[in-house]
PDB file of N, CA and C in Angstrom:
ATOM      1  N   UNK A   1     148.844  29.164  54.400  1.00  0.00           N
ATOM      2  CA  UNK A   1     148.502  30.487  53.953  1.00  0.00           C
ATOM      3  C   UNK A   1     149.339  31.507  54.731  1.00  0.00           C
ATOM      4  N   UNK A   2     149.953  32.645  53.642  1.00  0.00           N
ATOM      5  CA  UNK A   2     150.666  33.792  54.505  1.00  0.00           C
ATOM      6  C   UNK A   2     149.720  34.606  55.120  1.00  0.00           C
ATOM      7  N   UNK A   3     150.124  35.238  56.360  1.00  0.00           N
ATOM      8  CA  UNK A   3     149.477  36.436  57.045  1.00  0.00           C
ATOM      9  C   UNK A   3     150.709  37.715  56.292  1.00  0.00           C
ATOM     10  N   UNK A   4     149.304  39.003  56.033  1.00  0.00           N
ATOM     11  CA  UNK A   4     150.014  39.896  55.290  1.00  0.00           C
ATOM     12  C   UNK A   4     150.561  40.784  56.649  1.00  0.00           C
ATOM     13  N   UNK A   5     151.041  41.421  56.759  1.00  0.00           N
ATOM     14  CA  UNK A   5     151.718  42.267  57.605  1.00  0.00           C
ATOM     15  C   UNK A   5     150.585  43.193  57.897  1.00  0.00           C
ATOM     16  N   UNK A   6     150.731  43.759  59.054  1.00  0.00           N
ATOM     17  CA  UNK A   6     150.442  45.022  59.478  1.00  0.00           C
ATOM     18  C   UNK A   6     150.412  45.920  59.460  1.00  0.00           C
ATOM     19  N   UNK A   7     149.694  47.127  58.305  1.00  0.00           N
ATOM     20  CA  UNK A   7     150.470  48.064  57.403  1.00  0.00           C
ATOM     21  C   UNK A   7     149.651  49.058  58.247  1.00  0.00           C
ATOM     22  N   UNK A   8     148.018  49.111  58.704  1.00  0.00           N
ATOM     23  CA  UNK A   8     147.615  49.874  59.157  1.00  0.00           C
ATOM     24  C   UNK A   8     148.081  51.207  60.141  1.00  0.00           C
ATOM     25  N   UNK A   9     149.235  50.653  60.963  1.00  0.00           N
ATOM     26  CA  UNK A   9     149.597  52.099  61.825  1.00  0.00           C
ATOM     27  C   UNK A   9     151.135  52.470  61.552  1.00  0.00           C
ATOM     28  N   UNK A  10     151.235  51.909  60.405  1.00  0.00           N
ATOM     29  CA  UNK A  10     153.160  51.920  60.118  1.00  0.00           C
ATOM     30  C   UNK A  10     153.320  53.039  59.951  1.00  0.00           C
ATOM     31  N   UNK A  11     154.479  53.510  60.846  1.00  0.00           N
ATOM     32  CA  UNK A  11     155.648  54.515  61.139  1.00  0.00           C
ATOM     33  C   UNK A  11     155.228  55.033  61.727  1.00  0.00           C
ATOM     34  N   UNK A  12     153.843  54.859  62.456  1.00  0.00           N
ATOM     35  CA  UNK A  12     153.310  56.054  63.504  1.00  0.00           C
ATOM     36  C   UNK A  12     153.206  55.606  64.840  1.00  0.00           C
ATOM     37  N   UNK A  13     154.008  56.353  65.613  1.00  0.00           N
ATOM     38  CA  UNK A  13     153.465  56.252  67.010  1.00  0.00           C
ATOM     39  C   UNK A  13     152.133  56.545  67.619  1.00  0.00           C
ATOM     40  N   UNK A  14     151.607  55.524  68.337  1.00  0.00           N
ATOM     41  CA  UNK A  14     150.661  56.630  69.125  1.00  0.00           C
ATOM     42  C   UNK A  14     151.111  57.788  70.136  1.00  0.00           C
ATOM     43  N   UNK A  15     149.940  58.581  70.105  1.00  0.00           N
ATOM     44  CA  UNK A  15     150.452  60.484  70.997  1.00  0.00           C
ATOM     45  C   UNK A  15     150.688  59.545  72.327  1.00  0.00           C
ATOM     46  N   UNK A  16     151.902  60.233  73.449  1.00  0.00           N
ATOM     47  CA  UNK A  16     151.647  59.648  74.477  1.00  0.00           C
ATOM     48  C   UNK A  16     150.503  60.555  75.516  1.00  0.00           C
ATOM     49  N   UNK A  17     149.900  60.452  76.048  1.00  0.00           N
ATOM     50  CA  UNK A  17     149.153  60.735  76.871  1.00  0.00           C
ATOM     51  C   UNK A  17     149.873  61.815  78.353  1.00  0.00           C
ATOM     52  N   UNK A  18     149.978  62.790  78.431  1.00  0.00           N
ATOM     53  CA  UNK A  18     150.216  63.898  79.631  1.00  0.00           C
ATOM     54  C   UNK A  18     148.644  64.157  80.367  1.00  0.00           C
ATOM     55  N   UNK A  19     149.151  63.749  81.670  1.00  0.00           N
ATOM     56  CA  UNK A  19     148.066  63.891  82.690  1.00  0.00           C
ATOM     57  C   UNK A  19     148.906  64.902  83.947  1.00  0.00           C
ATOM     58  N   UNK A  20     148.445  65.332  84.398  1.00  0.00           N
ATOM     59  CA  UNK A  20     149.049  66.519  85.414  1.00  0.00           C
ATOM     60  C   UNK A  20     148.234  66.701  86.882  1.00  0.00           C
ATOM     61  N   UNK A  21     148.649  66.604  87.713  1.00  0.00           N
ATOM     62  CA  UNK A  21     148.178  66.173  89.285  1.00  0.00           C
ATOM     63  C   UNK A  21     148.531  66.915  90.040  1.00  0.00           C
ATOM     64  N   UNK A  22     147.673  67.554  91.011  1.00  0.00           N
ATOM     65  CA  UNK A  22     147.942  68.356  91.962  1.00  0.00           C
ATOM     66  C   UNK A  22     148.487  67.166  92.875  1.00  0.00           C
ATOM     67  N   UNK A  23     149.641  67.702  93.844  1.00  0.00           N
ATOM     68  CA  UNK A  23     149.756  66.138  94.650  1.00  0.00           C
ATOM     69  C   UNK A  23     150.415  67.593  95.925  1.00  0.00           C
ATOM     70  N   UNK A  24     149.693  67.189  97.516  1.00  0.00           N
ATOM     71  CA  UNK A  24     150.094  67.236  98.503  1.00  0.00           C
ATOM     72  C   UNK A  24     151.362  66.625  99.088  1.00  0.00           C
ATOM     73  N   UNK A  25     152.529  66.883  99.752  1.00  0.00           N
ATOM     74  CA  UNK A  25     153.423  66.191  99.943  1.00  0.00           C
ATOM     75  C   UNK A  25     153.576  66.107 101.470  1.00  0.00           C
ATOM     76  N   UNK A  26     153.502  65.082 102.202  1.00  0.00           N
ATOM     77  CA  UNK A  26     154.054  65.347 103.858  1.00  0.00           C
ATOM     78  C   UNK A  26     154.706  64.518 104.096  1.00  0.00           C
ATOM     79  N   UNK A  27     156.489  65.072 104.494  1.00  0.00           N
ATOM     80  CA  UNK A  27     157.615  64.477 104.781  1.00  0.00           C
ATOM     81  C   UNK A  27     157.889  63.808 106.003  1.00  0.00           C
ATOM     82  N   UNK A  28     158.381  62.661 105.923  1.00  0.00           N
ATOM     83  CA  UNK A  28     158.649  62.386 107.498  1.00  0.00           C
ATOM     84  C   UNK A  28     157.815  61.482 108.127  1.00  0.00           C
ATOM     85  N   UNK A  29     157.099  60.283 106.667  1.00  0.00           N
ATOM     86  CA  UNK A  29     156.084  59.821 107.327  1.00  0.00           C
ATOM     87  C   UNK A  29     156.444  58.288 107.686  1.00  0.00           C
ATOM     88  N   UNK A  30     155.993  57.761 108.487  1.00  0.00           N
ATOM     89  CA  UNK A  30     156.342  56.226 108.807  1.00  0.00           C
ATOM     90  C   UNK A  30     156.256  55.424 107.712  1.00  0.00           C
ATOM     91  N   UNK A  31     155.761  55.456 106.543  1.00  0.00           N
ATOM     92  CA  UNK A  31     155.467  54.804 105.334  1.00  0.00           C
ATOM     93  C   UNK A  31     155.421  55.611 103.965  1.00  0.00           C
ATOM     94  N   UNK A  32     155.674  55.564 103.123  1.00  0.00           N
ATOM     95  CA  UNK A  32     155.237  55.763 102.215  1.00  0.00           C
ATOM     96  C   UNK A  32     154.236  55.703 101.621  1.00  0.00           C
ATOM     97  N   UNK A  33     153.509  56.367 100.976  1.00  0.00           N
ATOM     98  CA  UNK A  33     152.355  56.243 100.480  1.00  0.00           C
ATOM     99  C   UNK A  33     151.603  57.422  99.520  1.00  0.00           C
ATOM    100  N   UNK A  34     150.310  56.731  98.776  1.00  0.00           N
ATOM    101  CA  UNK A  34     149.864  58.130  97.829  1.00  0.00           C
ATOM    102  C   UNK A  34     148.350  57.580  97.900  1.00  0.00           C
ATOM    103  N   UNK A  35     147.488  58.517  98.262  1.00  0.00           N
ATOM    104  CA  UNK A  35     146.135  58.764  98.751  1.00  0.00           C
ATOM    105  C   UNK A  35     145.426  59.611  98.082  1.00  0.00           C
ATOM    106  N   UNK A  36     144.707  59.441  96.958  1.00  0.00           N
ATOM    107  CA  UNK A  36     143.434  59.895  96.194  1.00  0.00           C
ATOM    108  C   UNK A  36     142.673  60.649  96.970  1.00  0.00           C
ATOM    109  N   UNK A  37     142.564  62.146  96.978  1.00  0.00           N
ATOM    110  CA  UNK A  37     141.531  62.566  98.428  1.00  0.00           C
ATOM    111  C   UNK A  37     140.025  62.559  97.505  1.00  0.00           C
ATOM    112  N   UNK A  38     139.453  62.757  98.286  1.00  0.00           N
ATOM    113  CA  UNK A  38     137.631  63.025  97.321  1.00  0.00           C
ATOM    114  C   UNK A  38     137.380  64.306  96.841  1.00  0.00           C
ATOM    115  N   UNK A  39     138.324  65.552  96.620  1.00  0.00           N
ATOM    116  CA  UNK A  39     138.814  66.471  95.429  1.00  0.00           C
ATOM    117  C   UNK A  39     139.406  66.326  94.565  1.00  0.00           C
ATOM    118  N   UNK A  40     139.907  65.256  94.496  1.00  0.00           N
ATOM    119  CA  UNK A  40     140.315  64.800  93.095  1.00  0.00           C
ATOM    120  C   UNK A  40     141.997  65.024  93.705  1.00  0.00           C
ATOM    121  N   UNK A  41     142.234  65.969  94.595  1.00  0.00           N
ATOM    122  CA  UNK A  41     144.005  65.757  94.661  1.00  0.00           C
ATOM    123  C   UNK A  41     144.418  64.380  94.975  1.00  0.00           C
ATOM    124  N   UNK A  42     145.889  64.462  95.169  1.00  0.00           N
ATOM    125  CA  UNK A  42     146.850  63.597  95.731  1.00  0.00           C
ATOM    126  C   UNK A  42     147.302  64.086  97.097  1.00  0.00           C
ATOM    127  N   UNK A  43     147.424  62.823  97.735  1.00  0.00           N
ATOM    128  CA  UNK A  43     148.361  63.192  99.314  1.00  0.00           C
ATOM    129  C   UNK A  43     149.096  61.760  98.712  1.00  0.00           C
ATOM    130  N   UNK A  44     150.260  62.975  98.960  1.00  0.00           N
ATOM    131  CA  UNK A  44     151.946  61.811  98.890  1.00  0.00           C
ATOM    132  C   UNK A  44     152.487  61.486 100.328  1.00  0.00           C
ATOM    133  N   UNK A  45     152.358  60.539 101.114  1.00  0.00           N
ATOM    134  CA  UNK A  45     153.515  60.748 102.728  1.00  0.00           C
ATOM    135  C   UNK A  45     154.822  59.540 102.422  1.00  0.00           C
ATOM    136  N   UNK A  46     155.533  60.734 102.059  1.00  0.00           N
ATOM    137  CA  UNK A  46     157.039  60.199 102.140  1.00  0.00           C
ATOM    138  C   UNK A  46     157.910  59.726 103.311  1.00  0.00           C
ATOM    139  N   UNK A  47     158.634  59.012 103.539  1.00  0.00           N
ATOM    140  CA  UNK A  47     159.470  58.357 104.350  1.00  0.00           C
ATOM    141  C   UNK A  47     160.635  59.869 104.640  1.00  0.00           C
ATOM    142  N   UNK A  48     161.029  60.190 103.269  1.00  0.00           N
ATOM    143  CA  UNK A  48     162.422  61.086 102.741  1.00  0.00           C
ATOM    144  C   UNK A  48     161.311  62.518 103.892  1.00  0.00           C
ATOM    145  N   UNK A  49     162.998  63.076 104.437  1.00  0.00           N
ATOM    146  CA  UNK A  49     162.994  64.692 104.734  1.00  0.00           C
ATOM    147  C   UNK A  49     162.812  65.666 103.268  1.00  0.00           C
ATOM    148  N   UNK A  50     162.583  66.971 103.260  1.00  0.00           N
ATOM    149  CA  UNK A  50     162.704  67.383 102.393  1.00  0.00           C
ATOM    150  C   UNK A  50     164.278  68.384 102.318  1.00  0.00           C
ATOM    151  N   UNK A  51     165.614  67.182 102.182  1.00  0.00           N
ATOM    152  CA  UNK A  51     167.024  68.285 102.199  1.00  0.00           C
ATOM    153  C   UNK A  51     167.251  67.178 100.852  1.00  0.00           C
ATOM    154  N   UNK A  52     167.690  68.066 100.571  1.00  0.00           N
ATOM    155  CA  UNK A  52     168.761  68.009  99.099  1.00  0.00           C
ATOM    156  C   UNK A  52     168.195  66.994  97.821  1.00  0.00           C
ATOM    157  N   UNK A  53     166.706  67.179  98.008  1.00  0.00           N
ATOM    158  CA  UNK A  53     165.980  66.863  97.133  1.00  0.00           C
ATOM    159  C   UNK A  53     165.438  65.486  97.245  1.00  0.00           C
ATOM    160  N   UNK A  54     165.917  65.093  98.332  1.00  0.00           N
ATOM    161  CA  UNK A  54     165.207  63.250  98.689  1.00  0.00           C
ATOM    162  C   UNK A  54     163.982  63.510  98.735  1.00  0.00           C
ATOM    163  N   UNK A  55     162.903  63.797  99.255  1.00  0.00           N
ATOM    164  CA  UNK A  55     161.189  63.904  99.120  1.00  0.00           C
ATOM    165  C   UNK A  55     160.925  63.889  97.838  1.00  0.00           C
ATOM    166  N   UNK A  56     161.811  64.926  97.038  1.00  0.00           N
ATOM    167  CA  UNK A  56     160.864  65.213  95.302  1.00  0.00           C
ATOM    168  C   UNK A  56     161.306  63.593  94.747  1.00  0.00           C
ATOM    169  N   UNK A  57     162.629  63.313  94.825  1.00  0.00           N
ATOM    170  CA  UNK A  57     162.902  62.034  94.597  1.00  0.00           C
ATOM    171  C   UNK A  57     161.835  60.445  94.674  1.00  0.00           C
ATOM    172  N   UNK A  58     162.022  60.763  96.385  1.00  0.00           N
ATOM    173  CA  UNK A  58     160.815  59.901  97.056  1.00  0.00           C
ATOM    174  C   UNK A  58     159.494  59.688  96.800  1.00  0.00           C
ATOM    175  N   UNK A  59     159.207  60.912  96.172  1.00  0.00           N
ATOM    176  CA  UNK A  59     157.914  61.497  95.571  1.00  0.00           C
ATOM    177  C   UNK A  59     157.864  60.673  93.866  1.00  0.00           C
ATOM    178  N   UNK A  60     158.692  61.208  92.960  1.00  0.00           N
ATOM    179  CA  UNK A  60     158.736  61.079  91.630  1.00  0.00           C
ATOM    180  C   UNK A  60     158.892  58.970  92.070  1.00  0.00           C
ATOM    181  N   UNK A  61     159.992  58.563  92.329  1.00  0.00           N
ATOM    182  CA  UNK A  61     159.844  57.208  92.317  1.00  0.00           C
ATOM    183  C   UNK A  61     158.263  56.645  93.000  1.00  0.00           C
ATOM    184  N   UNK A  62     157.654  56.871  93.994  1.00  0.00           N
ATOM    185  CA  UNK A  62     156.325  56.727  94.443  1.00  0.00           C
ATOM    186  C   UNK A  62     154.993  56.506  93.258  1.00  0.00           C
ATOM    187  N   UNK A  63     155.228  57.836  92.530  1.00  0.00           N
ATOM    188  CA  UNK A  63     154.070  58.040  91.565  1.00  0.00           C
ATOM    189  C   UNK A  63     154.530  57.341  90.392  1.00  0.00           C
ATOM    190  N   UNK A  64     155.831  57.087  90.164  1.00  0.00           N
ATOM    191  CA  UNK A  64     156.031  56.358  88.957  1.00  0.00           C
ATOM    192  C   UNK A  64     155.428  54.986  89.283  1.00  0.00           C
ATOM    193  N   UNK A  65     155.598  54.655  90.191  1.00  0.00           N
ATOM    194  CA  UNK A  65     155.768  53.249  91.155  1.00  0.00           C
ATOM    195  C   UNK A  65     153.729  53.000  90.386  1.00  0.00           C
ATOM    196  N   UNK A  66     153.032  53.809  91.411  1.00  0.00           N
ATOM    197  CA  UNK A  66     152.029  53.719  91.215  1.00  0.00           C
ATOM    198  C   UNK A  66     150.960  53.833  90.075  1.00  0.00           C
ATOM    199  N   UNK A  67     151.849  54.371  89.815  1.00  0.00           N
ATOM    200  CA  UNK A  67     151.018  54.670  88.363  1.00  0.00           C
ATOM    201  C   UNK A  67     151.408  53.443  86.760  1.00  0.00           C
ATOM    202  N   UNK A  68     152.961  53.004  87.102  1.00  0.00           N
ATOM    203  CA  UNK A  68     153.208  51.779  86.237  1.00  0.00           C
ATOM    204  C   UNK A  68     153.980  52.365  84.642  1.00  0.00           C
ATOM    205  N   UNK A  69     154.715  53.280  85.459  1.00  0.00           N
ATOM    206  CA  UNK A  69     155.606  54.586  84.541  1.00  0.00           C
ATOM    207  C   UNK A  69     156.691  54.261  84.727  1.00  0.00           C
ATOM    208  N   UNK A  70     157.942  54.561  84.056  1.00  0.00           N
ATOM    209  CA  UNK A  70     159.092  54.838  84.342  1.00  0.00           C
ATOM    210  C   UNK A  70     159.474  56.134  85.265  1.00  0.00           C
ATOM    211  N   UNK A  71     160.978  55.827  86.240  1.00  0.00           N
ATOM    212  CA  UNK A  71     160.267  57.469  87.036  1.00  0.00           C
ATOM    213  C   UNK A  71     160.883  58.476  85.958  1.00  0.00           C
ATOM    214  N   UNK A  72     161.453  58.719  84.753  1.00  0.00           N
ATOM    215  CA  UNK A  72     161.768  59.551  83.937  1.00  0.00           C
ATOM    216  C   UNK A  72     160.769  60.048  83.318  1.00  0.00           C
ATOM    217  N   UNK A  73     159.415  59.475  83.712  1.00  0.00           N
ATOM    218  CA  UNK A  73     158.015  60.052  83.065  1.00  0.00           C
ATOM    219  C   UNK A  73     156.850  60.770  83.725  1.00  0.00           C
ATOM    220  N   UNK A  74     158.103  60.952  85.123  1.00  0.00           N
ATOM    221  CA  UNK A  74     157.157  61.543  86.168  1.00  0.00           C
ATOM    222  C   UNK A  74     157.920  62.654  86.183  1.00  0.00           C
ATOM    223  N   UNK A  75     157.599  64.015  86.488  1.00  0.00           N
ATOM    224  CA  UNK A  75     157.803  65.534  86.044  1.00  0.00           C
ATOM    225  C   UNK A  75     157.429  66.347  87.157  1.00  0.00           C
ATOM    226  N   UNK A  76     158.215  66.493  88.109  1.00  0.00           N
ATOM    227  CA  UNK A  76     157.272  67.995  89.102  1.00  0.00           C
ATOM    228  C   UNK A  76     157.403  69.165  88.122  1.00  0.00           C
ATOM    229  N   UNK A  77     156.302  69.574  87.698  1.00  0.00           N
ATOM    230  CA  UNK A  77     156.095  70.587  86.731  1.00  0.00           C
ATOM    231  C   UNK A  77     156.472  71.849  87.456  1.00  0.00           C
ATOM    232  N   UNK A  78     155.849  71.714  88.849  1.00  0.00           N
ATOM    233  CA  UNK A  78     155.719  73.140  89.872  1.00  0.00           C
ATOM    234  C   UNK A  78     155.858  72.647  91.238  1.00  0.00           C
ATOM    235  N   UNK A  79     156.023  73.625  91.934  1.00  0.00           N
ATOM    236  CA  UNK A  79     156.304  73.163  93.208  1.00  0.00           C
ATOM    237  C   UNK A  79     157.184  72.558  94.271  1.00  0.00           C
ATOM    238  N   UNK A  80     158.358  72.443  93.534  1.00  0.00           N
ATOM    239  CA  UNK A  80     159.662  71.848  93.625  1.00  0.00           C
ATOM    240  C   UNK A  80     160.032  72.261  95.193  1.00  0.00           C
ATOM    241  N   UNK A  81     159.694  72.806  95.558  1.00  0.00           N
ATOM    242  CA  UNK A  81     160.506  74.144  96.987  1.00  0.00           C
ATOM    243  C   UNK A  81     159.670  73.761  98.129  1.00  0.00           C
ATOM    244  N   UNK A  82     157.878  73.413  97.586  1.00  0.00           N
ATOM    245  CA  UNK A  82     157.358  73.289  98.859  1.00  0.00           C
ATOM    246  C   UNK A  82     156.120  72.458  98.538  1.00  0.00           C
ATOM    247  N   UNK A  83     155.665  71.832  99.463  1.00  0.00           N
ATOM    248  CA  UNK A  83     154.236  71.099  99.931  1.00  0.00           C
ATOM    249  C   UNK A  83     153.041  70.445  98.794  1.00  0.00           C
ATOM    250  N   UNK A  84     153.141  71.893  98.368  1.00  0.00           N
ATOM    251  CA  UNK A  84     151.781  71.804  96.820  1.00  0.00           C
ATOM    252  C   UNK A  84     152.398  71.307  95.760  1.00  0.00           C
ATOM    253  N   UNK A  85     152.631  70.418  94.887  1.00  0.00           N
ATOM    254  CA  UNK A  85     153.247  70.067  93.849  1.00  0.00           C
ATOM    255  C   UNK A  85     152.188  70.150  92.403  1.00  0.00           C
ATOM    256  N   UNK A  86     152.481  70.383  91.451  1.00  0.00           N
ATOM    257  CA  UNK A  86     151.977  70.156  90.168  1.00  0.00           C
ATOM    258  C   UNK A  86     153.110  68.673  89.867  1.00  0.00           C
ATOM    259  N   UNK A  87     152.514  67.460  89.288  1.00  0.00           N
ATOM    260  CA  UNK A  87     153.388  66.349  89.029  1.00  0.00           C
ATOM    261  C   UNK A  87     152.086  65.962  87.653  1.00  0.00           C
ATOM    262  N   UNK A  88     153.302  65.890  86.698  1.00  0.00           N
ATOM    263  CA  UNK A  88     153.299  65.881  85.516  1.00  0.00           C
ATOM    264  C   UNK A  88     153.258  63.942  85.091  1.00  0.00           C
ATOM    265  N   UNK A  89     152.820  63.219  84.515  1.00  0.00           N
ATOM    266  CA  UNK A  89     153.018  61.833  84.297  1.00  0.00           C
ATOM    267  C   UNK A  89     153.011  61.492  82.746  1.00  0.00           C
ATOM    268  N   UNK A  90     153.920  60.762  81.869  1.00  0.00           N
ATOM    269  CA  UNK A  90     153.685  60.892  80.852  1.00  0.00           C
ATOM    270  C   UNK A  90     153.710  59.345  80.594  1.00  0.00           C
ATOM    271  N   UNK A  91     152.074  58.833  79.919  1.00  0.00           N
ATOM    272  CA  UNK A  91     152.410  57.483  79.675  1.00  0.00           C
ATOM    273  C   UNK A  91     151.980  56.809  78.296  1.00  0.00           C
TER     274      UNK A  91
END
């Protein structure tokens, strides 16, 4: 017996999903790492200084890492310059 095809979701993508994260950043840390606080933020501690964009880097590969994203789907929306980040995730 044939199986009929799968017509139910043809030509449609599903929406991808945008979630947006306050995330803390502190440079310069012995490890890397990303820490859920009990406000609901993020604490990021990066290895990377923050010169010539290695932390946001360090940062975006981290949360992609963790989250199970590509890092092209991770977005500092805001915050690019300093500490407080808005980070954008699209999955």
């Amino acid at each position: 017996m044939r199986q009929q095809p799968d017509t139910t979701n043809q030509g449609h993508k599903p929406k991808a999903e945008r979630v947006t994260l306050q995330v803390r950043v502190k440079p310069g840390a012995r490890a890397s790492q990303l820490i859920e606080q009990t406000d609901g933020t993020w604490l990021a501690q990066v290895k990377a200084m923050p010169v010539d964009g290695k932390a946001n880097a360090e940062l975006i590969e981290l949360m992609a890492r963790h989250h199970g994203v590509a890092r092209s789907h991770v977005v500092i929306k805001s915050g690019a310059g300093g500490r407080h980040k808005w980070v954008q995730i699209l999955n």
